[in-house]
PDB file of N, CA and C in Angstrom:
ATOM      1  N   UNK A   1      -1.547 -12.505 -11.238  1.00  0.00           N
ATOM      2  CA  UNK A   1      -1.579 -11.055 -11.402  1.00  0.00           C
ATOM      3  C   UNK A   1      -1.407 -10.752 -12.886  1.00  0.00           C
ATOM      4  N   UNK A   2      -2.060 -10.054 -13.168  1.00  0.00           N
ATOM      5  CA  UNK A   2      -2.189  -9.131 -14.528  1.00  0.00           C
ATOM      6  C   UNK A   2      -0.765  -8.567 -14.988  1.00  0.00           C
ATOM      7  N   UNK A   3      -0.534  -8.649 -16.091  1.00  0.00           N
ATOM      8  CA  UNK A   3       0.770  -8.365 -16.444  1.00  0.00           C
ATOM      9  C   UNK A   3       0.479  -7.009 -16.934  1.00  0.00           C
ATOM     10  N   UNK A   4      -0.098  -5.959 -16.315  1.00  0.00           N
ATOM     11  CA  UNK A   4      -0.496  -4.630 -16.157  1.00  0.00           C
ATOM     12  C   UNK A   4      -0.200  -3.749 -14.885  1.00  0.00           C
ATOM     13  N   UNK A   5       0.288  -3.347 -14.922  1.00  0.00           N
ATOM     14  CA  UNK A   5       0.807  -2.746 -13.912  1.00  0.00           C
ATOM     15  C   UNK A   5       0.417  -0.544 -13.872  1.00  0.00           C
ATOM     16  N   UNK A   6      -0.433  -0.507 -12.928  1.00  0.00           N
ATOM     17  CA  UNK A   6      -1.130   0.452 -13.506  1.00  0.00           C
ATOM     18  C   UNK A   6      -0.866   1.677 -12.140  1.00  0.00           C
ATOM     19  N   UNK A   7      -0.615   3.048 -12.678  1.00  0.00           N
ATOM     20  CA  UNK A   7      -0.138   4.473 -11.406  1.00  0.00           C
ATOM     21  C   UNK A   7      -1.744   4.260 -10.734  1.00  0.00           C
ATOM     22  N   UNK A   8      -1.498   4.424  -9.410  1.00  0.00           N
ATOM     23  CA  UNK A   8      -3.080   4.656  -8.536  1.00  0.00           C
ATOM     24  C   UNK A   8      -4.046   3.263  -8.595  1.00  0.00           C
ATOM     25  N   UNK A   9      -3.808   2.454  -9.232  1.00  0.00           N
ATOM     26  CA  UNK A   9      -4.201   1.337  -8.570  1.00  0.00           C
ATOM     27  C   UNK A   9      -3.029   0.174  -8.086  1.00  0.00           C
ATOM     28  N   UNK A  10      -1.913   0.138  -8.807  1.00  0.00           N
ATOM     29  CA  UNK A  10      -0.675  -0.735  -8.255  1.00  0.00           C
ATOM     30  C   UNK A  10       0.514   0.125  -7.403  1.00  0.00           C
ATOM     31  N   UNK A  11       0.388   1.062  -7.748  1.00  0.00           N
ATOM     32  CA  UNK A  11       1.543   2.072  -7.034  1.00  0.00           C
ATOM     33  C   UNK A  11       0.746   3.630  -7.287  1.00  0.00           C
ATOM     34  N   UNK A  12       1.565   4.344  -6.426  1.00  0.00           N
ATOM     35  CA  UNK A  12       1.668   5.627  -6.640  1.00  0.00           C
ATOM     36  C   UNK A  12       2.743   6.301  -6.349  1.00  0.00           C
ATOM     37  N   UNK A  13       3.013   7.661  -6.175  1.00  0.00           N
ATOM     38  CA  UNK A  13       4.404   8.276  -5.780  1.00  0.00           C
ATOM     39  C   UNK A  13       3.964   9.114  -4.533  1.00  0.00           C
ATOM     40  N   UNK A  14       4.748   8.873  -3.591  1.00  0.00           N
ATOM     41  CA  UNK A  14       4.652   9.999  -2.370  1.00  0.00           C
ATOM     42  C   UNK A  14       5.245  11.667  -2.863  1.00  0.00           C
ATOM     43  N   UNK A  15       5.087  12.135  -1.781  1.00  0.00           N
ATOM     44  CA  UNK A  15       5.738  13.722  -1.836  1.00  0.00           C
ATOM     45  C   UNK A  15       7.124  13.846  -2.086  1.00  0.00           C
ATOM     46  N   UNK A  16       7.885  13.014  -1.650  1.00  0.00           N
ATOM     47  CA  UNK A  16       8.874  12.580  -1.702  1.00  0.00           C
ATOM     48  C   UNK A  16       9.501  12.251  -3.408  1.00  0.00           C
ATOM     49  N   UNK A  17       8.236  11.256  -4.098  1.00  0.00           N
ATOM     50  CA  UNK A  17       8.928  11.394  -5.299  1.00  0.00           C
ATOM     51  C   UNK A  17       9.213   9.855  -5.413  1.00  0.00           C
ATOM     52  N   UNK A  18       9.127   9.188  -4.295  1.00  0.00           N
ATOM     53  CA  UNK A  18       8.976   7.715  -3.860  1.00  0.00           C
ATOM     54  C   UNK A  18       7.882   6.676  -4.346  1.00  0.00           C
ATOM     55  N   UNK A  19       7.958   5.436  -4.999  1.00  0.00           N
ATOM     56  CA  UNK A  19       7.243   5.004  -5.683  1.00  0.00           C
ATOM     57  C   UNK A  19       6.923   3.896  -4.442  1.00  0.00           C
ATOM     58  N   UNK A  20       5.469   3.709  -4.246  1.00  0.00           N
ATOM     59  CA  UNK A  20       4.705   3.261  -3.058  1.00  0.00           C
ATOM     60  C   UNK A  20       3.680   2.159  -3.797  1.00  0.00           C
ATOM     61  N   UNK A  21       4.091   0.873  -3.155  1.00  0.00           N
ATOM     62  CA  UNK A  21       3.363  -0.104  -3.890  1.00  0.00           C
ATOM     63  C   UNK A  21       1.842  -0.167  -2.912  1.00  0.00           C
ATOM     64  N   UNK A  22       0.866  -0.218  -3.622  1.00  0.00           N
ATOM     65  CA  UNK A  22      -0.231  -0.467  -3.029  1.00  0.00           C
ATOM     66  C   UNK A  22      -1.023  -1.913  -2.275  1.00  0.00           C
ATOM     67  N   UNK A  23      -1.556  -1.498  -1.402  1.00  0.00           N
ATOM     68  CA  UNK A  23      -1.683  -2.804  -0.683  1.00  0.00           C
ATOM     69  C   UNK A  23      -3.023  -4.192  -2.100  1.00  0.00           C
ATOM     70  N   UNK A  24      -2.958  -3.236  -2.845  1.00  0.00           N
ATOM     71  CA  UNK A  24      -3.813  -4.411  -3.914  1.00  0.00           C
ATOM     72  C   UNK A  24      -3.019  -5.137  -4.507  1.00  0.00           C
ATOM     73  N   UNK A  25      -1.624  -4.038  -4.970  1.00  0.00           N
ATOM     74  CA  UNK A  25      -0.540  -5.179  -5.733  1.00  0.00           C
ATOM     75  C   UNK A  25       0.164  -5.712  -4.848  1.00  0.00           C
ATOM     76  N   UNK A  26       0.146  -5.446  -3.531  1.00  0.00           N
ATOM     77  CA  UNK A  26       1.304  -6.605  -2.351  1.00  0.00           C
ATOM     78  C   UNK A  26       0.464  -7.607  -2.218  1.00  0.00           C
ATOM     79  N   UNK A  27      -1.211  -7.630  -2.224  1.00  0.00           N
ATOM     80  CA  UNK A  27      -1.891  -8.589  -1.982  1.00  0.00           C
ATOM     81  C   UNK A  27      -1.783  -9.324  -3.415  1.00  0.00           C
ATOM     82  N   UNK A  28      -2.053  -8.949  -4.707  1.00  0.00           N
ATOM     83  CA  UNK A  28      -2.194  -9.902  -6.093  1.00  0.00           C
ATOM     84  C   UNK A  28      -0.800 -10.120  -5.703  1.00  0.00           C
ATOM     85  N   UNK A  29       0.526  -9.507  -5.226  1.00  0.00           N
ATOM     86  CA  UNK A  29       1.838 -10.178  -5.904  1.00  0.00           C
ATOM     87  C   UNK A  29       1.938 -11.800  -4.944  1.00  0.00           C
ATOM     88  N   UNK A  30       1.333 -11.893  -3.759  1.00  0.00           N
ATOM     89  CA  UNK A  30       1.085 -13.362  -3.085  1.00  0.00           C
ATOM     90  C   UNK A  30       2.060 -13.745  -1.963  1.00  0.00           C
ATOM     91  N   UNK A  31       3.125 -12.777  -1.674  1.00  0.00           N
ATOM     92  CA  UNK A  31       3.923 -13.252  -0.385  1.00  0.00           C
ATOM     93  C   UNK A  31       4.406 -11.714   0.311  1.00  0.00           C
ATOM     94  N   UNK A  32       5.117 -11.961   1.020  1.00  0.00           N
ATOM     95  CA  UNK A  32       5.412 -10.695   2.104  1.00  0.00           C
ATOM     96  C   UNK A  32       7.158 -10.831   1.419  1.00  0.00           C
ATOM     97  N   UNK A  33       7.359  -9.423   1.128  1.00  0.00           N
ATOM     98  CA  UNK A  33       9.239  -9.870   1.135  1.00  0.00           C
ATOM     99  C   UNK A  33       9.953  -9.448   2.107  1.00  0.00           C
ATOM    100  N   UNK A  34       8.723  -9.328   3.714  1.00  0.00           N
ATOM    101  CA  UNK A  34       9.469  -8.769   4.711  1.00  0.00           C
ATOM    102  C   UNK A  34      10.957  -7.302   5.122  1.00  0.00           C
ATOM    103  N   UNK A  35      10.170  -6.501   3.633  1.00  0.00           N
ATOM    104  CA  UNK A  35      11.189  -5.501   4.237  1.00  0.00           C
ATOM    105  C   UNK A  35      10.229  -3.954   4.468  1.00  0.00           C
ATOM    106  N   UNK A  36       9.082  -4.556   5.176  1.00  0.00           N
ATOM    107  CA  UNK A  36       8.123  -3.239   5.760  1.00  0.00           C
ATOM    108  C   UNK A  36       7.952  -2.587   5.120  1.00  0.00           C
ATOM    109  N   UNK A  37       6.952  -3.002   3.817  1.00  0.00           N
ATOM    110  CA  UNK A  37       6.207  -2.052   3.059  1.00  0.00           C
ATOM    111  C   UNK A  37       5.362  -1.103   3.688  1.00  0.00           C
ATOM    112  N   UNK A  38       4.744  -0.149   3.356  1.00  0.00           N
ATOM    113  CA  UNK A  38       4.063   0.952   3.942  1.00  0.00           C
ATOM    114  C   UNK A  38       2.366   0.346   4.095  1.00  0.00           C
ATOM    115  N   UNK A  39       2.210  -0.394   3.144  1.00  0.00           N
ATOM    116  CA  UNK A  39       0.591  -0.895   2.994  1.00  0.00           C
ATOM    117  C   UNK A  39       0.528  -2.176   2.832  1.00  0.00           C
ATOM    118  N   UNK A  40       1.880  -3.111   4.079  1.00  0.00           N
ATOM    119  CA  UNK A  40       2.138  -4.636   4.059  1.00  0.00           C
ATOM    120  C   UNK A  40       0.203  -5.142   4.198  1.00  0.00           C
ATOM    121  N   UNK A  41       0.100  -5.765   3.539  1.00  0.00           N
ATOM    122  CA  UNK A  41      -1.126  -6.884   3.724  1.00  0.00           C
ATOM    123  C   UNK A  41      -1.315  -7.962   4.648  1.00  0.00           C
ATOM    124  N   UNK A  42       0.020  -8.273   5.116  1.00  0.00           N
ATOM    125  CA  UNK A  42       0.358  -9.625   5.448  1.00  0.00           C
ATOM    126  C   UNK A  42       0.859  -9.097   7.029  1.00  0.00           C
ATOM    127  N   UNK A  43       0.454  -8.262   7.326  1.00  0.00           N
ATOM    128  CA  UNK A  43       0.918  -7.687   8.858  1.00  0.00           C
ATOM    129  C   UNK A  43       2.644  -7.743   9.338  1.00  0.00           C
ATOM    130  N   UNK A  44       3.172  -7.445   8.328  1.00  0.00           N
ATOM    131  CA  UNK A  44       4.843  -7.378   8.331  1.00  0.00           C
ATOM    132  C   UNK A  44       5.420  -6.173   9.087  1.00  0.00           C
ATOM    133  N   UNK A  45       5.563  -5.826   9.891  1.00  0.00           N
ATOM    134  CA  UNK A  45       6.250  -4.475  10.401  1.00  0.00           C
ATOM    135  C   UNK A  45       7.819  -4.710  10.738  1.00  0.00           C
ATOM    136  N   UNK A  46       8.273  -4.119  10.401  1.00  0.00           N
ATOM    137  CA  UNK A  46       9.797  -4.073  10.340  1.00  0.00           C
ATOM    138  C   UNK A  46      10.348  -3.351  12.297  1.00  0.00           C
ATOM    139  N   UNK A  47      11.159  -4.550  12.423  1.00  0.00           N
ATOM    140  CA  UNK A  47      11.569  -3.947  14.006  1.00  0.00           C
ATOM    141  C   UNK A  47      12.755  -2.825  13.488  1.00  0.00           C
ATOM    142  N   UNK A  48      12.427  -1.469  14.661  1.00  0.00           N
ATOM    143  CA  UNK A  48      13.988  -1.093  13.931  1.00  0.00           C
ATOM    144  C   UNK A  48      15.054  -1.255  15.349  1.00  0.00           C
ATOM    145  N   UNK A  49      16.388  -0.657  14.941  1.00  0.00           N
ATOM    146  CA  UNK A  49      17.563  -1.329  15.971  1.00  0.00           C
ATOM    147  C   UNK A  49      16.925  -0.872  16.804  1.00  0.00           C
ATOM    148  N   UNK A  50      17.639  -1.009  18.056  1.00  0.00           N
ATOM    149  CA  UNK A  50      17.618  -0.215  19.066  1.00  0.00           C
ATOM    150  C   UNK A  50      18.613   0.697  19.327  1.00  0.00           C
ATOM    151  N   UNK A  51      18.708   2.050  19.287  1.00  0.00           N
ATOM    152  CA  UNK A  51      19.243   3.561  19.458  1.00  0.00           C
ATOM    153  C   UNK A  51      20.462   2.998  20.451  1.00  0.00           C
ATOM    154  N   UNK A  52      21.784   3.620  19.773  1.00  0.00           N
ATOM    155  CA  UNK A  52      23.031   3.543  20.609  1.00  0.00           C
ATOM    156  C   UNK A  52      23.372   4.867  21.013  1.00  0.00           C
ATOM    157  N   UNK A  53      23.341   4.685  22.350  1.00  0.00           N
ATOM    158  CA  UNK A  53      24.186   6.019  22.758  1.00  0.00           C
ATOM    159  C   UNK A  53      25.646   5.860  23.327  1.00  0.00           C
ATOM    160  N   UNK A  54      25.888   7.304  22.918  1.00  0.00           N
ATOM    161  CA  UNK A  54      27.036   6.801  23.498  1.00  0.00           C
ATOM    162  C   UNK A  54      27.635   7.089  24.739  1.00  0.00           C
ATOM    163  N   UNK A  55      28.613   6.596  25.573  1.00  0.00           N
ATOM    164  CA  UNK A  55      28.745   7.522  27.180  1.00  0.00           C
ATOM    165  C   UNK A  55      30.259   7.332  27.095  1.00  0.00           C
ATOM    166  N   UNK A  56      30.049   8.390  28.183  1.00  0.00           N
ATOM    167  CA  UNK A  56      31.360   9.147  28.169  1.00  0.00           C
ATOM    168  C   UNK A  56      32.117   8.559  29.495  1.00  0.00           C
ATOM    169  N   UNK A  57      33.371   8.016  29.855  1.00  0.00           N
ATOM    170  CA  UNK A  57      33.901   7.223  31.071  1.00  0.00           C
ATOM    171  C   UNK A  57      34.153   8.633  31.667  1.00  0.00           C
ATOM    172  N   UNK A  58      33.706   8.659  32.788  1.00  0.00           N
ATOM    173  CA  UNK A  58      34.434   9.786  33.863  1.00  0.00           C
ATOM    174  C   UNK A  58      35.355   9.464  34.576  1.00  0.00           C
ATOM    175  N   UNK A  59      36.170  10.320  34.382  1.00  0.00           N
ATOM    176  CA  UNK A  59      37.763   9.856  35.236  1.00  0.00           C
ATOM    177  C   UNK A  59      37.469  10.466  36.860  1.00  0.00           C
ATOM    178  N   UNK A  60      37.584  10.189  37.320  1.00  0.00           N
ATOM    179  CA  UNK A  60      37.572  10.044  38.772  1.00  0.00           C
ATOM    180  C   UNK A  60      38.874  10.551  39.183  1.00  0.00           C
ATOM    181  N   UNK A  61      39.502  12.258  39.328  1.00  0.00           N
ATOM    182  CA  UNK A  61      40.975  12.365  39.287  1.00  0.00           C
ATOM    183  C   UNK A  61      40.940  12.288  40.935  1.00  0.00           C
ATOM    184  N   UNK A  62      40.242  12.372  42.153  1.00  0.00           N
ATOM    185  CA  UNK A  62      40.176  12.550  43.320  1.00  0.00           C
ATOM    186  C   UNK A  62      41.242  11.311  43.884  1.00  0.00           C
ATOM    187  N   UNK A  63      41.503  10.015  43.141  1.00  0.00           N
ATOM    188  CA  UNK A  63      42.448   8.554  43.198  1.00  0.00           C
ATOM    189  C   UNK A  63      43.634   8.323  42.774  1.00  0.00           C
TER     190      UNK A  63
END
């Protein structure tokens, strides 16, 4: 990879203000760093947890 690093072809910024690497520089940079880029090359999707809820014990005063 080119020791150039260039806005709109290696990255850009979302609405947000967020700097978004492009799937040309995840592909020139040569590996996945597995933390679910937005435009992974390498088919990386990030699992997320699974949602805790929480519950409530019901007291049973009828005992």
């Amino acid at each position: 990879m080119a020791n150039t690093f260039k806005e709109g072809i290696h990255y850009y910024f979302d609405k947000n203000g967020l700097m978004v690497m492009t799937e040309q520089y995840l592909s020139e940079r040569g590996y996945c760093c597995k933390n679910g880029c937005k435009h992974c090359p390498y088919g990386y999707v990030k699992k997320k947890p699974f949602p805790i809820f929480k519950t409530e014990k019901k007291i049973n005063k009828n005992t």
